[in-house]
Protein backbone atom coordinates (compact mmCIF):
# COMPACT_ATOMS: atom_id res chain seq x y z
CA UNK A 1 -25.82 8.98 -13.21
CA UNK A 2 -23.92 7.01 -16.07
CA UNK A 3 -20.48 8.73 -16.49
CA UNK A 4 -18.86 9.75 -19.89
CA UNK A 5 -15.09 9.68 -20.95
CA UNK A 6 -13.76 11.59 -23.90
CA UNK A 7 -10.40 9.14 -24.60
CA UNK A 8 -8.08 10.73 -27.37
CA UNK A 9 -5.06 8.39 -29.17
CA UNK A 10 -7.97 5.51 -28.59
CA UNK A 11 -7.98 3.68 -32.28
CA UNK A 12 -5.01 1.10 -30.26
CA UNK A 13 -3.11 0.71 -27.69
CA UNK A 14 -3.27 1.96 -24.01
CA UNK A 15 -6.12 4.63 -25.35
CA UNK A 16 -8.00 1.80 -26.98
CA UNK A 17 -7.59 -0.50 -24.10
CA UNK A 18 -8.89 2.21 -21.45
CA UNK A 19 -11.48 2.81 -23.41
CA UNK A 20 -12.99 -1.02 -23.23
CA UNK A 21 -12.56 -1.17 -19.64
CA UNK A 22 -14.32 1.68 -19.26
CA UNK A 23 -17.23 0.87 -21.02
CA UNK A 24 -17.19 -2.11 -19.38
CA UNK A 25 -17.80 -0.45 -16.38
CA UNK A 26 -20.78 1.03 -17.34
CA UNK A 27 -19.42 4.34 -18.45
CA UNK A 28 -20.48 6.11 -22.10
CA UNK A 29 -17.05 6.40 -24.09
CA UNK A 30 -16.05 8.82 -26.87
CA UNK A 31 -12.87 7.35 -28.67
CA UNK A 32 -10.74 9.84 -30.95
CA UNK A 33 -7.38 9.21 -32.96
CA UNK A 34 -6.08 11.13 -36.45
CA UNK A 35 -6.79 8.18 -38.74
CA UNK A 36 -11.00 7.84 -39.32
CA UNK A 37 -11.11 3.64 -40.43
CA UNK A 38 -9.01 2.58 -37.48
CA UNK A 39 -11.09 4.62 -35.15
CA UNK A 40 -13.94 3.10 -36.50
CA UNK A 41 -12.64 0.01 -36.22
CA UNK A 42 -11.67 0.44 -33.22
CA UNK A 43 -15.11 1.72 -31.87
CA UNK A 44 -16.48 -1.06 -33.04
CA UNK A 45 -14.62 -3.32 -30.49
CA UNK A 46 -15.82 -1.13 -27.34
CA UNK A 47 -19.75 -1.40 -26.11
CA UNK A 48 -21.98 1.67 -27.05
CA UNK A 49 -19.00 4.09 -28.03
CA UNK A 50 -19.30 6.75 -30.08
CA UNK A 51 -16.26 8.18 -31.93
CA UNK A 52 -14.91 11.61 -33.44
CA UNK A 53 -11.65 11.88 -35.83
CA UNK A 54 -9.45 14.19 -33.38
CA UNK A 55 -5.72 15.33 -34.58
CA UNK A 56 -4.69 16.71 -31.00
CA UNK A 57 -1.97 18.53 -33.16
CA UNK A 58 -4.69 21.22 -34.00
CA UNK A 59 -6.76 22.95 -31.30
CA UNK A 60 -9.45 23.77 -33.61
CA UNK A 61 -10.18 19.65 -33.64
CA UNK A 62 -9.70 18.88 -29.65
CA UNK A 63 -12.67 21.81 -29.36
CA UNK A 64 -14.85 20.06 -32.09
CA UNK A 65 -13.96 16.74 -30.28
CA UNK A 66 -15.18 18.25 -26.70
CA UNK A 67 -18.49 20.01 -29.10
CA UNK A 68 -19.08 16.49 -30.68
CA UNK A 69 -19.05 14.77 -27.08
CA UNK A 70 -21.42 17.58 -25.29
CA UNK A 71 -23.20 17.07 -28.25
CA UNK A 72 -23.74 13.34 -27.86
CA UNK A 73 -23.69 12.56 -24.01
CA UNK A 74 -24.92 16.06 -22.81
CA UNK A 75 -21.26 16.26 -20.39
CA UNK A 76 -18.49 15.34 -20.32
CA UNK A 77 -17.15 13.80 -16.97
CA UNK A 78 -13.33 12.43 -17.74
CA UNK A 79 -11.28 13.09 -20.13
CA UNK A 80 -8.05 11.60 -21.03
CA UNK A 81 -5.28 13.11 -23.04
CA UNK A 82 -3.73 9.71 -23.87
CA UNK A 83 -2.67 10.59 -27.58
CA UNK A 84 1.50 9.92 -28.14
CA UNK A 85 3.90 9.38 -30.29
CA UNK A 86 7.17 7.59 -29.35
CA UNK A 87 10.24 8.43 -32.01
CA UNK A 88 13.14 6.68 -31.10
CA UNK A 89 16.59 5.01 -31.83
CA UNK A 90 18.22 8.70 -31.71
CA UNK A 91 20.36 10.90 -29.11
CA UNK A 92 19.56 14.66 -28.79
CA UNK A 93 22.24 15.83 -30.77
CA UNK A 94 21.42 14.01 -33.88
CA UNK A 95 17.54 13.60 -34.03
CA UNK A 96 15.83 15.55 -36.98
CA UNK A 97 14.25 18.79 -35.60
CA UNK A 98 11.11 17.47 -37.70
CA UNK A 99 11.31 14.22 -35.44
CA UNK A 100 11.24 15.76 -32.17
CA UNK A 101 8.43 18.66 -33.17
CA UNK A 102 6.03 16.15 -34.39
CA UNK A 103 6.25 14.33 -29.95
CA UNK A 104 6.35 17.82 -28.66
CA UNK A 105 3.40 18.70 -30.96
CA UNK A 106 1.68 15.49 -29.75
CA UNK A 107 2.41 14.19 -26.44
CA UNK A 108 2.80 18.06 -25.18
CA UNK A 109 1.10 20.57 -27.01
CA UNK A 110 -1.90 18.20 -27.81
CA UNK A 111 -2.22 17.07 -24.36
CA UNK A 112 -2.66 21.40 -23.51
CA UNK A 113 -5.65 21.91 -25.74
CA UNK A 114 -7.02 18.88 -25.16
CA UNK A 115 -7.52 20.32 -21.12
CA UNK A 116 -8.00 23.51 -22.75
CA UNK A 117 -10.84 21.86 -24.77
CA UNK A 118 -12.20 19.98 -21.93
CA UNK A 119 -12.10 22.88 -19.20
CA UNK A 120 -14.02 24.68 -21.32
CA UNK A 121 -16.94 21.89 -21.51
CA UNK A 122 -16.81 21.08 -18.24
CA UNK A 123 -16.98 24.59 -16.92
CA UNK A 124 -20.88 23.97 -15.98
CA UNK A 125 -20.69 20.46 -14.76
CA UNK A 126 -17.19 19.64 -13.20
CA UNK A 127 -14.99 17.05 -14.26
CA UNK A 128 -11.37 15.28 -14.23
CA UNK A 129 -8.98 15.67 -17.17
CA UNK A 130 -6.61 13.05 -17.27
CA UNK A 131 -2.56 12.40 -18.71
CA UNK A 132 -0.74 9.83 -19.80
CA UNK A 133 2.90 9.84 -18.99
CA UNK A 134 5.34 7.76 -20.47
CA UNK A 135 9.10 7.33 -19.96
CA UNK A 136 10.93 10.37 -18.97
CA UNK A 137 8.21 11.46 -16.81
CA UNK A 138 10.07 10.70 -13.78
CA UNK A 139 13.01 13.06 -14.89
CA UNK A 140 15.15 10.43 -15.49
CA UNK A 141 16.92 9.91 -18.98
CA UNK A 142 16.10 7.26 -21.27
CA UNK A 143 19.43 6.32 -23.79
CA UNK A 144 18.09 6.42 -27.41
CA UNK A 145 15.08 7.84 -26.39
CA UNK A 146 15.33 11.28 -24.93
CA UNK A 147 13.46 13.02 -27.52
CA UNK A 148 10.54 11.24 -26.65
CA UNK A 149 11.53 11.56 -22.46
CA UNK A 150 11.99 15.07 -22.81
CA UNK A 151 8.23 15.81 -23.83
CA UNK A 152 6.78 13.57 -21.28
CA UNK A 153 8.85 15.19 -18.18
CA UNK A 154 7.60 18.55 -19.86
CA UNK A 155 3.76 16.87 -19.63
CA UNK A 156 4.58 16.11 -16.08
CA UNK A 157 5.19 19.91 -15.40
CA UNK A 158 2.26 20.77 -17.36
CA UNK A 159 -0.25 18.12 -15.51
CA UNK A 160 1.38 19.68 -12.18
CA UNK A 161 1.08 23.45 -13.48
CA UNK A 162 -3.08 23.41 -14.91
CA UNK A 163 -3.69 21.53 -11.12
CA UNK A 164 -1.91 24.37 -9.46
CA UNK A 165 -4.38 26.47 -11.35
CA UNK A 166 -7.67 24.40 -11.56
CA UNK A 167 -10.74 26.37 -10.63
CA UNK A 168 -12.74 24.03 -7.70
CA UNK A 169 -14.81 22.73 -9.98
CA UNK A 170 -12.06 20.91 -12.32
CA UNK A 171 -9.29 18.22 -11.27
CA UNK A 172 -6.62 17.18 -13.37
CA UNK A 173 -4.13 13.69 -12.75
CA UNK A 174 -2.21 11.82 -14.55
CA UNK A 175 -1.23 8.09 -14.96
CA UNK A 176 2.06 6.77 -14.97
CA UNK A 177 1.60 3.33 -17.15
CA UNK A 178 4.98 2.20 -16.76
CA UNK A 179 6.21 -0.17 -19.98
CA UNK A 180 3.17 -1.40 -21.56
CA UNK A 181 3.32 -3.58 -24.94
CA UNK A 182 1.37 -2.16 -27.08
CA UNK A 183 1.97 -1.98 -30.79
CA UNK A 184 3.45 1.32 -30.16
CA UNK A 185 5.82 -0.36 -28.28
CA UNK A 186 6.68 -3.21 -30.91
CA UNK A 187 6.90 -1.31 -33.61
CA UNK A 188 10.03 0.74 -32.06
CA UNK A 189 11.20 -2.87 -30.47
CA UNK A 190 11.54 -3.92 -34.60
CA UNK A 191 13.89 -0.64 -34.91
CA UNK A 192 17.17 -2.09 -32.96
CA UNK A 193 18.97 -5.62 -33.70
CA UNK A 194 18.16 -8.64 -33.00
CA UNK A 195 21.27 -8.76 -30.33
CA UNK A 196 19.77 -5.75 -28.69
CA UNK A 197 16.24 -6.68 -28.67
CA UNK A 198 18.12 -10.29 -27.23
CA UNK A 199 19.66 -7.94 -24.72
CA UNK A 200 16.36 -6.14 -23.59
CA UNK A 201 14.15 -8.82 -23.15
CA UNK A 202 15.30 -9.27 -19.17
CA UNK A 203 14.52 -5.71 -18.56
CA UNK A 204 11.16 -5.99 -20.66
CA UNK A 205 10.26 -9.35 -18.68
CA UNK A 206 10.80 -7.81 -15.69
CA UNK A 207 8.88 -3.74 -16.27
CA UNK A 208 6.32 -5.20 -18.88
CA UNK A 209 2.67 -5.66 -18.68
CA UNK A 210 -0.57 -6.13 -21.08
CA UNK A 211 -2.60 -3.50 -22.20
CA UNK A 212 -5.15 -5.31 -20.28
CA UNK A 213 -3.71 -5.44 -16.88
CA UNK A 214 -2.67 -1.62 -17.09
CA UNK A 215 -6.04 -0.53 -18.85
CA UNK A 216 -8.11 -2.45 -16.22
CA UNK A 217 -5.80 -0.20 -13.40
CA UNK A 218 -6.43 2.93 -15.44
CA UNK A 219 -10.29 2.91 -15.46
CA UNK A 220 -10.35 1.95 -11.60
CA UNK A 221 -8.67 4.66 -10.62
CA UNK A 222 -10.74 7.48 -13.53
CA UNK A 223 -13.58 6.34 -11.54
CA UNK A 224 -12.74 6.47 -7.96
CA UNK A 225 -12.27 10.27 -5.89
CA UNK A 226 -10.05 12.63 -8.24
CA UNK A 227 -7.34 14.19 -6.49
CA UNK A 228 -5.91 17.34 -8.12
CA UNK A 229 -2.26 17.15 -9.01
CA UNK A 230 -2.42 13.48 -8.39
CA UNK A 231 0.63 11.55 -10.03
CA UNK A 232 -0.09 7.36 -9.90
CA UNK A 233 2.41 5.36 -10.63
CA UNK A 234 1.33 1.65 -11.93
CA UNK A 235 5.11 0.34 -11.92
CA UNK A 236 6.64 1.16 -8.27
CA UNK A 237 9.60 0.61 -6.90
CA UNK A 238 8.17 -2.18 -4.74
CA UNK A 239 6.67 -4.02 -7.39
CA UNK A 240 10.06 -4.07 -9.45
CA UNK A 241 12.30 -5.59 -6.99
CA UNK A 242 9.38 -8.18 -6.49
CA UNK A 243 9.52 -9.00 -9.80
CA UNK A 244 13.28 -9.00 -9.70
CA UNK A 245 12.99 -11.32 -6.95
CA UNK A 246 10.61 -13.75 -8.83
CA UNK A 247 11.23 -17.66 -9.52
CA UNK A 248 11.26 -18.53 -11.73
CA UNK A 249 11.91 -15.27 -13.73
CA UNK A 250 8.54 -13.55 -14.92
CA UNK A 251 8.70 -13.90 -18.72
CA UNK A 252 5.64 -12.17 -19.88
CA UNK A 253 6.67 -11.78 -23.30
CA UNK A 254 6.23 -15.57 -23.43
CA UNK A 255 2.92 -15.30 -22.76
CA UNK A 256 1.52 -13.60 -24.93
CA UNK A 257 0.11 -14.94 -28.07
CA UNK A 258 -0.20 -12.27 -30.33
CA UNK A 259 2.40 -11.98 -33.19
CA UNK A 260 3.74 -8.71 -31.72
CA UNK A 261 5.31 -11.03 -29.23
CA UNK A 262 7.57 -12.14 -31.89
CA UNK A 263 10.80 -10.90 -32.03
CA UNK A 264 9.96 -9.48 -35.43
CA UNK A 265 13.20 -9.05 -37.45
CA UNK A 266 12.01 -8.22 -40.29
CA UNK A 267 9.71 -6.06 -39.87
C-alpha cells in the first residue's frame, strides 16, 4: 500500500525538502505552510503532491488540513509537525513578549494541534506523527537565541509526554536535524555583523549540512519501524569530533552554490 505524509511548514526549507524525498520514495505527500503562492510553488517542485494553506497557529486550520488530506488520500499514515519560526539576535530579558509568543505559538502550540489534528484522523487506521526539533531541544542554552531554544526543549517534553500517552494504535517521534542551512537559517545569519558571521563560520563548517543530506535522513527513517517516544539525533557526538578531526577542514559553506551561501551583508 502507497503511504501518505501530511508535511506542515513545507513551502521551503527542511519541510519542503522532506517532502521531495518523500515523494521520491514513492509516498503521496500533502505539503502545508501559511502563505498560499509559495505553497503552490512549492508543490509544484515535489512529484504528485497535493497541498492545503495550513496556519498551525489556529487549530481550526491543522483539523481542515488533516479533513483536506483524508479527503484526498483516504488516510493519513505520517505526519510531520515541521512548521517553525526561529526569532533571534535577543536574550530573555529583552526580547518583545510579541517576539517570543509568535515561536511558542508556532513551534509549540502548532506542533500540539497538529497531533491533535492527526490523532484524530488516524484513530481508524494507525499512524506516526512526527516533530521537528531544533536548537534547544537538547536542554542546552543557545546565546542570542533562547527564545527560540526555550520552545523547542518545551516540544521535546511535549513529543515525550503525547508518546507516554499514545493509544497502541498511534506512535509519535521526533527528529533532531541538527544545523541545517536553509533559508531560515540565512536569513537570521544576515542579522549579526559581518565579524560575527566571520567568527561563526568554523562552527557552521563544522555542525552544517544541506537540506538534502538531512531531508534524505528524515524520510528514511518516517518510513522504517516507528518507535514511540523515539528521539533521533542526525548530528551526534561522534560525528562532530569526526568532523573536528577532518583534513583538511570540512568547509561546506564553500560548497554550496546557491546565493544564500554568500555572506550576505546587506541583506
Amino acid at each position: 500500500m502507497v503511504k501518505t505524509a501530511v508535511i506542515t511548514g513545507a513551502s521551503q526549507g527542511l519541510g519542503l525538502g522532506i517532502a521531495r524525498a518523500l515523494a521520491a520514495r514513492g509516498v503521496q505527500v500533502m505539503l502545508a505552510a501559511p502563505n498560499a503562492d509559495a505553497l503552490a510553488d512549492a508543490a509544484a517542485t515535489v512529484a504528485g503532491a497535493a497541498h492545503h494553506p495550513t496556519d498551525v497557529r489556529d487549530p481550526a486550520q491543522t483539523e481542515a488540513l488533516a479533513a483536506a488530506a483524508l479527503g484526498h488520500f483516504g488516510r493519513i499514515d505520517l505526519w510531520l509537525n515541521n512548521a517553525g519560526q526561529a526569532l533571534t539576535g535577543t536574550d530573555l530579558l529583552t526580547i518583545p513578549p510579541e517576539t517570543f509568543a509568535t515561536m511558542v505559538d508556532i513551534n509549540l502550540k502548532g506542533a500540539l494541534h497538529g497531533s491533535q489534528a492527526a490523532a484524530r484522523a488516524m484513530a481508524d487506521t494507525g499512524g506516526t506523527i512526527w516533530n521537528t526539533l531544533g536548537a534547544g531541544a537538547d536542554g542546552n542554552t543557545v546565546p542570542q537565541m533562547n527564545g527560540y531554544a526555550t520552545s523547542k526543549a518545551a516540544l521535546t517534553f511535549l513529543t515525550k509526554a503525547l508518546a507516554a500517552e499514545a493509544p497502541p494504535h498511534l506512535a509519535f517521534a521526533a527528529i533532531s536535524p541538527g544545523l541545517v542551512l536553509t533559508e531560515g537559517f540565512f536569513r537570521e545569519n544576515a542579522r549579526i555583523t559581518p565579524a560575527e558571521r566571520t567568527a561563526r563560520n568554523a562552527t557552521v563548517n563544522i555542525l552544517a549540512d544541506t537540506v538534502e543530506t538531512v531531508s534524505d535522513w528524515a524520510a528514511d527513517l518516517m518510513l522504517a519501524p516507528a518507535t514511540n517516544g523515539a528521539v533521533h539525533d542526525w548530528l551526534t557526538p561522534e560525528k562532530i569530533a569526526a568532523r573536528r578531526a577532518q583534513m583538511p577542514p570540512r568547509d561546506i559553506l564553500a560548497t554550496l552554490a546557491s546565493p544564500l551561501a554568500m555572506p550576505l551583508a546587506n541583506a
